[in-house]
PDB file of N, CA and C in Angstrom:
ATOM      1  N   UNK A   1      39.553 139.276  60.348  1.00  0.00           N
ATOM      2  CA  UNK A   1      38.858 138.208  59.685  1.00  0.00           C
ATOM      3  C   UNK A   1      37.850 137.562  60.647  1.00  0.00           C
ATOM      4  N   UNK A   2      38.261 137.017  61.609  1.00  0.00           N
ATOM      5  CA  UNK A   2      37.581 136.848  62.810  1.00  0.00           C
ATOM      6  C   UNK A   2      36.470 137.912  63.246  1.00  0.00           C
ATOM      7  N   UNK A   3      36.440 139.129  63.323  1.00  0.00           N
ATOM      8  CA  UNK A   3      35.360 139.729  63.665  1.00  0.00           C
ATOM      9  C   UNK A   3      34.330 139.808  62.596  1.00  0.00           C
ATOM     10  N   UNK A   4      34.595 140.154  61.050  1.00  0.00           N
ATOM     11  CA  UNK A   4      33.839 139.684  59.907  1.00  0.00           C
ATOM     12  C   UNK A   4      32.980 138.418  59.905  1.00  0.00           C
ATOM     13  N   UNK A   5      33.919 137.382  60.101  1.00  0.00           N
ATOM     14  CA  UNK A   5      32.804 136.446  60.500  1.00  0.00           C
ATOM     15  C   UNK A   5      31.812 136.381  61.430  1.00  0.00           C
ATOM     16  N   UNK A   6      31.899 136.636  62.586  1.00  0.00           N
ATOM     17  CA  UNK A   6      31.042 136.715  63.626  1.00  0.00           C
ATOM     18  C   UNK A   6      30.433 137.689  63.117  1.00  0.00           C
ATOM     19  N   UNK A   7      30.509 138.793  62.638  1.00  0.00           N
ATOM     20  CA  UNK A   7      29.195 139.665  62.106  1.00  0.00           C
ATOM     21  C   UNK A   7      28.725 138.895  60.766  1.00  0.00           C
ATOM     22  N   UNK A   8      28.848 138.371  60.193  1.00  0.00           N
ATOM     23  CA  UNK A   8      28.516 137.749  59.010  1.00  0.00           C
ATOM     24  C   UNK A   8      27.549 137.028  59.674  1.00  0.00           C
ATOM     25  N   UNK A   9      28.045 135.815  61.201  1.00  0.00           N
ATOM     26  CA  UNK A   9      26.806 134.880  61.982  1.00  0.00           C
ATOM     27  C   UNK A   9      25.858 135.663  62.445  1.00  0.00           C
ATOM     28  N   UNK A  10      26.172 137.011  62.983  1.00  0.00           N
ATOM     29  CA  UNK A  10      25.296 137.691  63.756  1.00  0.00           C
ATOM     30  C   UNK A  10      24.214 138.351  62.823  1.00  0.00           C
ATOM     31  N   UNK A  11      24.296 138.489  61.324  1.00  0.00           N
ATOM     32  CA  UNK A  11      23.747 139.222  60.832  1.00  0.00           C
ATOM     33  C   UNK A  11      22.734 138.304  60.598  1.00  0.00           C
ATOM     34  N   UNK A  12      23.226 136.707  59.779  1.00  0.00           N
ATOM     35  CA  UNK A  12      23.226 135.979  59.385  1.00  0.00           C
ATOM     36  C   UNK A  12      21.777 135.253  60.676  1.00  0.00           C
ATOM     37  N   UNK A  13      21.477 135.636  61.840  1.00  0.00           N
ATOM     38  CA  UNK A  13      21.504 135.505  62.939  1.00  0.00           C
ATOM     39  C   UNK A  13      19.960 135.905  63.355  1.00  0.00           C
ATOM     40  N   UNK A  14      20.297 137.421  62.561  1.00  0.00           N
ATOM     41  CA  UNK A  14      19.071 137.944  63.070  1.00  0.00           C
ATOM     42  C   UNK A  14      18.038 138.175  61.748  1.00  0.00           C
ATOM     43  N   UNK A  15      18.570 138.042  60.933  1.00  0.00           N
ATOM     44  CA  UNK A  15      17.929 137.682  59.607  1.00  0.00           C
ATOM     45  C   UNK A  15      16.906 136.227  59.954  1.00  0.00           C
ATOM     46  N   UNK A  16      17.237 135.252  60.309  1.00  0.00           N
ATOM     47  CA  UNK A  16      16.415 134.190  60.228  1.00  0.00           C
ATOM     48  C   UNK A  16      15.476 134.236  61.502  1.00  0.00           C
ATOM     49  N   UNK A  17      15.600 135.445  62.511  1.00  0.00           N
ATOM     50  CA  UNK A  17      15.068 135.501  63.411  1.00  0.00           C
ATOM     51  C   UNK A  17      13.578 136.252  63.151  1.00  0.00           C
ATOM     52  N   UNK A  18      13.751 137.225  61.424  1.00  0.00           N
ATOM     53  CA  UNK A  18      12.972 138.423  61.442  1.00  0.00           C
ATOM     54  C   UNK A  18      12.248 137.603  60.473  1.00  0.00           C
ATOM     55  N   UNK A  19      12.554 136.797  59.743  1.00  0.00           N
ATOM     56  CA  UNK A  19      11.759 135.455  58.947  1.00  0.00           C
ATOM     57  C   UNK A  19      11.025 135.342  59.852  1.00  0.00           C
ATOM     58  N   UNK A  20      11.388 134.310  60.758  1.00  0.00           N
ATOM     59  CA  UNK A  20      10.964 133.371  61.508  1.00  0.00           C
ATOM     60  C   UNK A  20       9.665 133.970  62.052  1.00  0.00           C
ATOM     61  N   UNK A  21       9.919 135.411  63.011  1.00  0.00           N
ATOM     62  CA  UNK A  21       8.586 136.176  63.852  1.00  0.00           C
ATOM     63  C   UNK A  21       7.921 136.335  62.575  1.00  0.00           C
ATOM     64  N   UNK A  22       8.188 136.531  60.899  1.00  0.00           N
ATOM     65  CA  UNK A  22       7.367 136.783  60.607  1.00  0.00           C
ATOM     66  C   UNK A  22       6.270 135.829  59.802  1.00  0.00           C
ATOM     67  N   UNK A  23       7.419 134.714  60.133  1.00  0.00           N
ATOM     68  CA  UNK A  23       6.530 133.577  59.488  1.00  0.00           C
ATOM     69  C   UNK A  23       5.255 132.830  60.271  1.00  0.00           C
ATOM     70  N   UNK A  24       5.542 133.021  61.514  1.00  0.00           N
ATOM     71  CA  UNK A  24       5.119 132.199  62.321  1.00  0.00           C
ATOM     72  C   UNK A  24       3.869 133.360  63.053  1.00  0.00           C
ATOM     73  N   UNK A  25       3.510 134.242  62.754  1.00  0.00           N
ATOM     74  CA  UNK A  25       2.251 135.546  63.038  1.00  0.00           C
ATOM     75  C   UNK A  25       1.288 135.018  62.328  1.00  0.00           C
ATOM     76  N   UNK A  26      -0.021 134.491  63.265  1.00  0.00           N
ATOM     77  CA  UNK A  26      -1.435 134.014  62.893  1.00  0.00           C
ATOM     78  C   UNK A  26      -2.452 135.147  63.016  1.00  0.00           C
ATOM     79  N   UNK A  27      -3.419 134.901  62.431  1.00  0.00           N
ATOM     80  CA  UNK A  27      -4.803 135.189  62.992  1.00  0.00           C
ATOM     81  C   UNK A  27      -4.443 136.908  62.629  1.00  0.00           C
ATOM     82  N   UNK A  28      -3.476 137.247  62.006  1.00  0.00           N
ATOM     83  CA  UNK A  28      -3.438 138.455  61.527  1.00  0.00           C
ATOM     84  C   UNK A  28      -3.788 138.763  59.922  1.00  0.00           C
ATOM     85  N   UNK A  29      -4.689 139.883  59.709  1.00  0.00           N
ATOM     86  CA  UNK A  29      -4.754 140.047  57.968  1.00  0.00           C
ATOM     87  C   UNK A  29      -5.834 139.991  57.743  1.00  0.00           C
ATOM     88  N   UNK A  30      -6.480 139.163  57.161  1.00  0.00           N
ATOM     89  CA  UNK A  30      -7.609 139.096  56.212  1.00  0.00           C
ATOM     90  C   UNK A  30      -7.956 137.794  56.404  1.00  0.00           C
ATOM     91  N   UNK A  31      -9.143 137.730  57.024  1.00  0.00           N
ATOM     92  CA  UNK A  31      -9.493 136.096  57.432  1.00  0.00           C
ATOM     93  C   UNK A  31      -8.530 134.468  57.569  1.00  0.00           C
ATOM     94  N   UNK A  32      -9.100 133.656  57.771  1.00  0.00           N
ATOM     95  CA  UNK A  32      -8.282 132.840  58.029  1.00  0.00           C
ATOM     96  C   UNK A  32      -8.788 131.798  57.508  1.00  0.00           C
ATOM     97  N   UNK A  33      -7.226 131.414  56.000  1.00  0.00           N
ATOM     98  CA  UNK A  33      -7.236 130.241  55.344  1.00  0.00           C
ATOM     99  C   UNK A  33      -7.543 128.656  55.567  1.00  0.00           C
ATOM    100  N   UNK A  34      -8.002 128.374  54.567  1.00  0.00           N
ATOM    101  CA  UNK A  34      -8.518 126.995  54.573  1.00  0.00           C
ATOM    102  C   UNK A  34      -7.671 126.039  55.092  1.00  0.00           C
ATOM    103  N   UNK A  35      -7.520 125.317  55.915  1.00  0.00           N
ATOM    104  CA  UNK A  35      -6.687 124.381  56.419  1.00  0.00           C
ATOM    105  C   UNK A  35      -5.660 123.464  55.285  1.00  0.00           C
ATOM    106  N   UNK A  36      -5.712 123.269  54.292  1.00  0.00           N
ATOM    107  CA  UNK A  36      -4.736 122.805  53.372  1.00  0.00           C
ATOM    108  C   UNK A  36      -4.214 123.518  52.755  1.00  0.00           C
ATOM    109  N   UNK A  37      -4.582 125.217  52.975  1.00  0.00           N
ATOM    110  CA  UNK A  37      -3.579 126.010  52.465  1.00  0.00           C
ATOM    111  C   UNK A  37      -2.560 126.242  53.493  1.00  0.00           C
ATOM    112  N   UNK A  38      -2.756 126.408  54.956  1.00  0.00           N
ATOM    113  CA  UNK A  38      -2.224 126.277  55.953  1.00  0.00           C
ATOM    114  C   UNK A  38      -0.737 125.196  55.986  1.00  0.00           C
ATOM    115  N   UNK A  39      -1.900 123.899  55.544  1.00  0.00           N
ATOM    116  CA  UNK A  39      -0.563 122.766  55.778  1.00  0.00           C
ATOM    117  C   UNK A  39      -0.198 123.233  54.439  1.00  0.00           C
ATOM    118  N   UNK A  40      -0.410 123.456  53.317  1.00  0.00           N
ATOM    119  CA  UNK A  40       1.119 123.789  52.108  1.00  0.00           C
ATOM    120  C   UNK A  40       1.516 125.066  51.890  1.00  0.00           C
ATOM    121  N   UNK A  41       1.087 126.158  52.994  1.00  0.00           N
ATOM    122  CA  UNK A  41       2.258 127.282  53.344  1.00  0.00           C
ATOM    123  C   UNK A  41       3.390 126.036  53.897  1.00  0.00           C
ATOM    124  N   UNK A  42       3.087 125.674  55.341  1.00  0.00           N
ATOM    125  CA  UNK A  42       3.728 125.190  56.246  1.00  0.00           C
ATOM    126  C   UNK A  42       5.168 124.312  55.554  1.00  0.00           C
ATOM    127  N   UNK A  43       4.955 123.540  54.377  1.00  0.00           N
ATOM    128  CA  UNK A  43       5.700 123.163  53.541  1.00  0.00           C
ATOM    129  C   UNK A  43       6.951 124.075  52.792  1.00  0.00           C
ATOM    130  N   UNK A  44       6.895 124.628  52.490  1.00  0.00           N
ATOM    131  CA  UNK A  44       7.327 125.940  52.043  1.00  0.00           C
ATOM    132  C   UNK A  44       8.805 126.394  53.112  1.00  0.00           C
ATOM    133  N   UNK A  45       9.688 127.038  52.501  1.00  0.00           N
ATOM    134  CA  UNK A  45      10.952 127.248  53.094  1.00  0.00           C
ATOM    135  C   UNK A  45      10.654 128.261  54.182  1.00  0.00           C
ATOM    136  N   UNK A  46      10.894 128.546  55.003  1.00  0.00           N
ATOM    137  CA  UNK A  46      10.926 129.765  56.574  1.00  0.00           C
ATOM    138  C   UNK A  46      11.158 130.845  55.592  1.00  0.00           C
ATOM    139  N   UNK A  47      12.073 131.028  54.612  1.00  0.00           N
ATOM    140  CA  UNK A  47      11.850 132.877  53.625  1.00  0.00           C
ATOM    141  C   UNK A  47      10.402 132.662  52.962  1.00  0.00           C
ATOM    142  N   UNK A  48      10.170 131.385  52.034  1.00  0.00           N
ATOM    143  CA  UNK A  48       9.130 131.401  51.716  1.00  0.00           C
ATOM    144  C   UNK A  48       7.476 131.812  52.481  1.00  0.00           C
ATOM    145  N   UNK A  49       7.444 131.298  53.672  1.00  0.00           N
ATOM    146  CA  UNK A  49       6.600 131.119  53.936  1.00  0.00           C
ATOM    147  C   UNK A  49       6.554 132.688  54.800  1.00  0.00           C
ATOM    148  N   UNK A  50       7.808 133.307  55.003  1.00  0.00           N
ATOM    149  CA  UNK A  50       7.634 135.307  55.677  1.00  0.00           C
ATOM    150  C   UNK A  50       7.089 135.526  54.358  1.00  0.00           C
ATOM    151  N   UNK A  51       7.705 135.545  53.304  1.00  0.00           N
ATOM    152  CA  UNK A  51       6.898 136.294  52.224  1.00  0.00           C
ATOM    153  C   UNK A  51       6.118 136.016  51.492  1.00  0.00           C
ATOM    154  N   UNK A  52       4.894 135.220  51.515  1.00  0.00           N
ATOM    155  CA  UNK A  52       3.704 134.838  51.849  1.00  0.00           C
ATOM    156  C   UNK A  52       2.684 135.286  52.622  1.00  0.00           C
ATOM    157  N   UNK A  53       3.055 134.877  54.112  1.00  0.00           N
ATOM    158  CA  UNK A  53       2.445 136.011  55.092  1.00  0.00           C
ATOM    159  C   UNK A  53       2.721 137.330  55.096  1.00  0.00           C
ATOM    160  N   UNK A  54       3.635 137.886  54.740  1.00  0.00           N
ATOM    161  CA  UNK A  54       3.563 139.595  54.511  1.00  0.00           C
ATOM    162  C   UNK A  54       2.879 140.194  53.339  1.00  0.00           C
ATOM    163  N   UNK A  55       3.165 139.078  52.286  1.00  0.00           N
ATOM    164  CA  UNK A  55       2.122 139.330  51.166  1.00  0.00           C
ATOM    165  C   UNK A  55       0.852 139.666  50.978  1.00  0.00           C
ATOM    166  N   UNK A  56       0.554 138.285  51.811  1.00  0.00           N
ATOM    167  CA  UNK A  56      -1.087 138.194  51.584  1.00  0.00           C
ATOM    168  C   UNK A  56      -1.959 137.971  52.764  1.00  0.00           C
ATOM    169  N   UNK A  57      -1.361 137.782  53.826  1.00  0.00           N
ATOM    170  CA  UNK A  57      -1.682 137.977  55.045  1.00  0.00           C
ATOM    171  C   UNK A  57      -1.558 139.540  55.935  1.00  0.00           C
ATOM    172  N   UNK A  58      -0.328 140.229  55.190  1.00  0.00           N
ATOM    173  CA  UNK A  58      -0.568 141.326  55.796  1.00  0.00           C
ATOM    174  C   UNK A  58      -0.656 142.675  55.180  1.00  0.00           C
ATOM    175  N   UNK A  59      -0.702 142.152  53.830  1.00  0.00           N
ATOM    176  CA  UNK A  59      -1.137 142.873  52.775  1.00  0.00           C
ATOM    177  C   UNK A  59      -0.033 143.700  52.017  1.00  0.00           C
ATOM    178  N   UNK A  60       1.286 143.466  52.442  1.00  0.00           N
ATOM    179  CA  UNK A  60       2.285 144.539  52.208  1.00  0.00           C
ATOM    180  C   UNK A  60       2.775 144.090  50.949  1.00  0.00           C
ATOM    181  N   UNK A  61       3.444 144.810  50.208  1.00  0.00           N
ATOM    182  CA  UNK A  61       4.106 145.474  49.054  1.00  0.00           C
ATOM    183  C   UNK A  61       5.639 145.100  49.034  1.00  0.00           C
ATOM    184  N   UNK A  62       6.145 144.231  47.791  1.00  0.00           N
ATOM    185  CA  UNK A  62       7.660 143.835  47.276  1.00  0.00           C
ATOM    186  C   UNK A  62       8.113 144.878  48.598  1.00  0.00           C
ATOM    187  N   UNK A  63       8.391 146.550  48.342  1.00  0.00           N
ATOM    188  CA  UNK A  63       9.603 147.057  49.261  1.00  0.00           C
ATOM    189  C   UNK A  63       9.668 146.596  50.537  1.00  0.00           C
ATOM    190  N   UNK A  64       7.955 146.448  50.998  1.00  0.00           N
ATOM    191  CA  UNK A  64       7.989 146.443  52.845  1.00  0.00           C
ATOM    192  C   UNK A  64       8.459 145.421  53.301  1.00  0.00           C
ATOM    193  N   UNK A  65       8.170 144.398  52.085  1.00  0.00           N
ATOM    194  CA  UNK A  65       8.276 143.210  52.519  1.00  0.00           C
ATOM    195  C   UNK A  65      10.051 142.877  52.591  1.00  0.00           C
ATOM    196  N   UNK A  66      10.941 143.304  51.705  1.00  0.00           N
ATOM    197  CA  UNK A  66      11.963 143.473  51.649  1.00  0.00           C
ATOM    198  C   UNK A  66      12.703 144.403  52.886  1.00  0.00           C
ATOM    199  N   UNK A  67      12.391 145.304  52.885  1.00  0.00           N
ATOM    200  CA  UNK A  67      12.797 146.361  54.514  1.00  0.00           C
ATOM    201  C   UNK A  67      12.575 145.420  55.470  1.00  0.00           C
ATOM    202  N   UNK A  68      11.430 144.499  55.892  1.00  0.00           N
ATOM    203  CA  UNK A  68      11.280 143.857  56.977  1.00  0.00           C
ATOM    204  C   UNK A  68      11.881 143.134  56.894  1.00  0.00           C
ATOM    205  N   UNK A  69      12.442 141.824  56.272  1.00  0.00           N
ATOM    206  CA  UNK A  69      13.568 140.623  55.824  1.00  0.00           C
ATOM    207  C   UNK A  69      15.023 140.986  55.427  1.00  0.00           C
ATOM    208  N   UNK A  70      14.988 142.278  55.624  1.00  0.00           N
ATOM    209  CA  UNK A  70      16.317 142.811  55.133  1.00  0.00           C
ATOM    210  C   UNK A  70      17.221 141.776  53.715  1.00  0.00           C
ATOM    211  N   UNK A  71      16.380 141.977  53.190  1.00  0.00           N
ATOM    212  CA  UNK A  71      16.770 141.458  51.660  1.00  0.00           C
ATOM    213  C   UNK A  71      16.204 141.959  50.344  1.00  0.00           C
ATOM    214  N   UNK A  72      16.232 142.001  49.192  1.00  0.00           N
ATOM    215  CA  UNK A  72      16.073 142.725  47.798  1.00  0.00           C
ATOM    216  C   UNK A  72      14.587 142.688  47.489  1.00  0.00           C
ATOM    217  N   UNK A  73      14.454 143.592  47.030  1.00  0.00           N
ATOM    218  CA  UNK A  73      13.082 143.463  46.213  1.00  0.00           C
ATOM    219  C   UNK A  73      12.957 141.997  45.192  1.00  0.00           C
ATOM    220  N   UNK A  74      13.943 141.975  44.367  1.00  0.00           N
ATOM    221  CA  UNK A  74      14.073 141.363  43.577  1.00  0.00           C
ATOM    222  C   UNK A  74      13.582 139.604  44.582  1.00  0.00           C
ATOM    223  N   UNK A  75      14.664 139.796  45.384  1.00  0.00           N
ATOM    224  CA  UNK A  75      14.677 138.532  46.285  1.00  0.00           C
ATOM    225  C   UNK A  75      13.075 138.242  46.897  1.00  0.00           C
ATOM    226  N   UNK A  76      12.454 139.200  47.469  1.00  0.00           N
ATOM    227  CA  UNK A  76      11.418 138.955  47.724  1.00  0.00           C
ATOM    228  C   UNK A  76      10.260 138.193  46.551  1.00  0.00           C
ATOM    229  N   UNK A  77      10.291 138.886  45.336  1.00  0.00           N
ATOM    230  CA  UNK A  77       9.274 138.555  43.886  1.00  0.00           C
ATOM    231  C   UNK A  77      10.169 137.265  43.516  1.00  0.00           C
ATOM    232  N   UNK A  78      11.476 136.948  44.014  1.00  0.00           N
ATOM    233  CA  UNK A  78      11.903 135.405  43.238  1.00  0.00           C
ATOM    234  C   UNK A  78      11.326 134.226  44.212  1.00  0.00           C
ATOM    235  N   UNK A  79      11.027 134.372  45.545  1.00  0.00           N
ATOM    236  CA  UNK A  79      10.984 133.859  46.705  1.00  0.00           C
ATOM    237  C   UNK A  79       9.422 133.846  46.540  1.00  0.00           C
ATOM    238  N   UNK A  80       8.591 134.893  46.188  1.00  0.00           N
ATOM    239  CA  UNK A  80       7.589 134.724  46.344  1.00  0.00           C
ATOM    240  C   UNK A  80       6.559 133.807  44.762  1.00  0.00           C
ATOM    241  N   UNK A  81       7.362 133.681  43.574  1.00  0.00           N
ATOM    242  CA  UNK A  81       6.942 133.373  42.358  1.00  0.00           C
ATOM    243  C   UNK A  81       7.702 131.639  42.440  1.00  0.00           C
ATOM    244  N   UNK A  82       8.465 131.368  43.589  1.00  0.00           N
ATOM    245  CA  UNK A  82       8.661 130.084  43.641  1.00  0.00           C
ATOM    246  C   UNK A  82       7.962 129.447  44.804  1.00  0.00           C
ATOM    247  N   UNK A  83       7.052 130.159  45.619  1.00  0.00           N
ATOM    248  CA  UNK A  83       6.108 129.738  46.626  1.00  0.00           C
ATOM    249  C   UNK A  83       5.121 129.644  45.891  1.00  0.00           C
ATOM    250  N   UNK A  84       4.813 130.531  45.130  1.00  0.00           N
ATOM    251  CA  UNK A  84       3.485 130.292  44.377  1.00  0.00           C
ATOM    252  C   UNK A  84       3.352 129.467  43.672  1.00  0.00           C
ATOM    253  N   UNK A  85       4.666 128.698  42.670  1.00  0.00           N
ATOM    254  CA  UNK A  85       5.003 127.332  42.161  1.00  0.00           C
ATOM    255  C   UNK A  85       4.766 126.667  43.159  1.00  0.00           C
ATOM    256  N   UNK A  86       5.321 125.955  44.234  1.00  0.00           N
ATOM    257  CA  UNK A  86       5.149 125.138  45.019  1.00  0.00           C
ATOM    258  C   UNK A  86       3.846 124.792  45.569  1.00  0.00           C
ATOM    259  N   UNK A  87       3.064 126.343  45.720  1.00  0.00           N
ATOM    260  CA  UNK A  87       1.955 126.347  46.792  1.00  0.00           C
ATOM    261  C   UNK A  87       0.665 125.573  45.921  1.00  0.00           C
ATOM    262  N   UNK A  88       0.882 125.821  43.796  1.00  0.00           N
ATOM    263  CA  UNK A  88       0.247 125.338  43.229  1.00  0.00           C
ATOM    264  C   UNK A  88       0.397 123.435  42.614  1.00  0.00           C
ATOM    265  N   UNK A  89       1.821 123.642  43.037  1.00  0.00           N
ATOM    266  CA  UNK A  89       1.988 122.026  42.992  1.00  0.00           C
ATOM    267  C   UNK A  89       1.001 121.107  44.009  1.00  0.00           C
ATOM    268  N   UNK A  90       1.286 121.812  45.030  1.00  0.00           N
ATOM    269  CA  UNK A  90       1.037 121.128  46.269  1.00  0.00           C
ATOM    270  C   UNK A  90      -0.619 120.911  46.273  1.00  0.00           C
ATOM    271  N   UNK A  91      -1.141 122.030  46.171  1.00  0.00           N
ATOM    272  CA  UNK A  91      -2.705 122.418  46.089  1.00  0.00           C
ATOM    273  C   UNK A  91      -3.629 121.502  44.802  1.00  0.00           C
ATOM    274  N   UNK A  92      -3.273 121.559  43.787  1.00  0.00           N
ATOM    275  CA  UNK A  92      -3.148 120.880  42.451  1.00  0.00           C
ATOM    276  C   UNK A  92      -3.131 119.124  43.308  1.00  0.00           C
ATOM    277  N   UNK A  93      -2.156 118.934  43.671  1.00  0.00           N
ATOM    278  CA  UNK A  93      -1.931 117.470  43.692  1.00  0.00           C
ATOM    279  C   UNK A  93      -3.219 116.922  45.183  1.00  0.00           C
ATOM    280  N   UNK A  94      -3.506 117.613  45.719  1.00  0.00           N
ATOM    281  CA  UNK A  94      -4.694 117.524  46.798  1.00  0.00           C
ATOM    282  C   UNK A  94      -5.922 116.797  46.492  1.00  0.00           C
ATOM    283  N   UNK A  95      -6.768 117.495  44.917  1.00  0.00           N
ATOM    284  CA  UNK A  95      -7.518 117.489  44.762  1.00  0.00           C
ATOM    285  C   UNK A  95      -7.855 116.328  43.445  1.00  0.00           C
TER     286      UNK A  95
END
């Protein structure tokens, strides 16, 4: 039981680590966004905001983006259709 858990933290571990490098990669992709899209990525949850930048910053595709986050396709298109809610709340209420 004890070793389950600790792999559960460890997995648990390096998962937010492969977010994280991938959330936090600039100046890569396809030019570089307008500064208030910047600050309401930045808003946005650490999964949200990897699959965002893998999206549309690095151009990749539901699977890749899923292989790299080690999580579902599915998970990726729910993660990414509730950033795009948010990203239009946020953007919307700016102007």
């Amino acid at each position: 039981m004890l070793n389950e858990a600790r792999s559960h933290h460890r997995s648990v571990a390096r998962r937010l680590q492969r977010e994280s490098r991938a959330a936090e990669r600039e100046g890569v992709g396809r030019g570089t966004p307008q500064p208030e899209v910047l600050q309401a990525v930045q808003r946005l949850s650490l999964r949200q905001r990897a699959v965002v930048f893998l999206t549309y910053w690095e151009d990749l595709g539901p699977a890749s983006v899923a292989e790299l986050l080690g999580i579902s396709e599915g998970a990726v298109r729910r993660h990414l259709a509730r950033a795009r809610a948010r990203l239009k709340e946020v953007l919307d209420g700016q102007h």
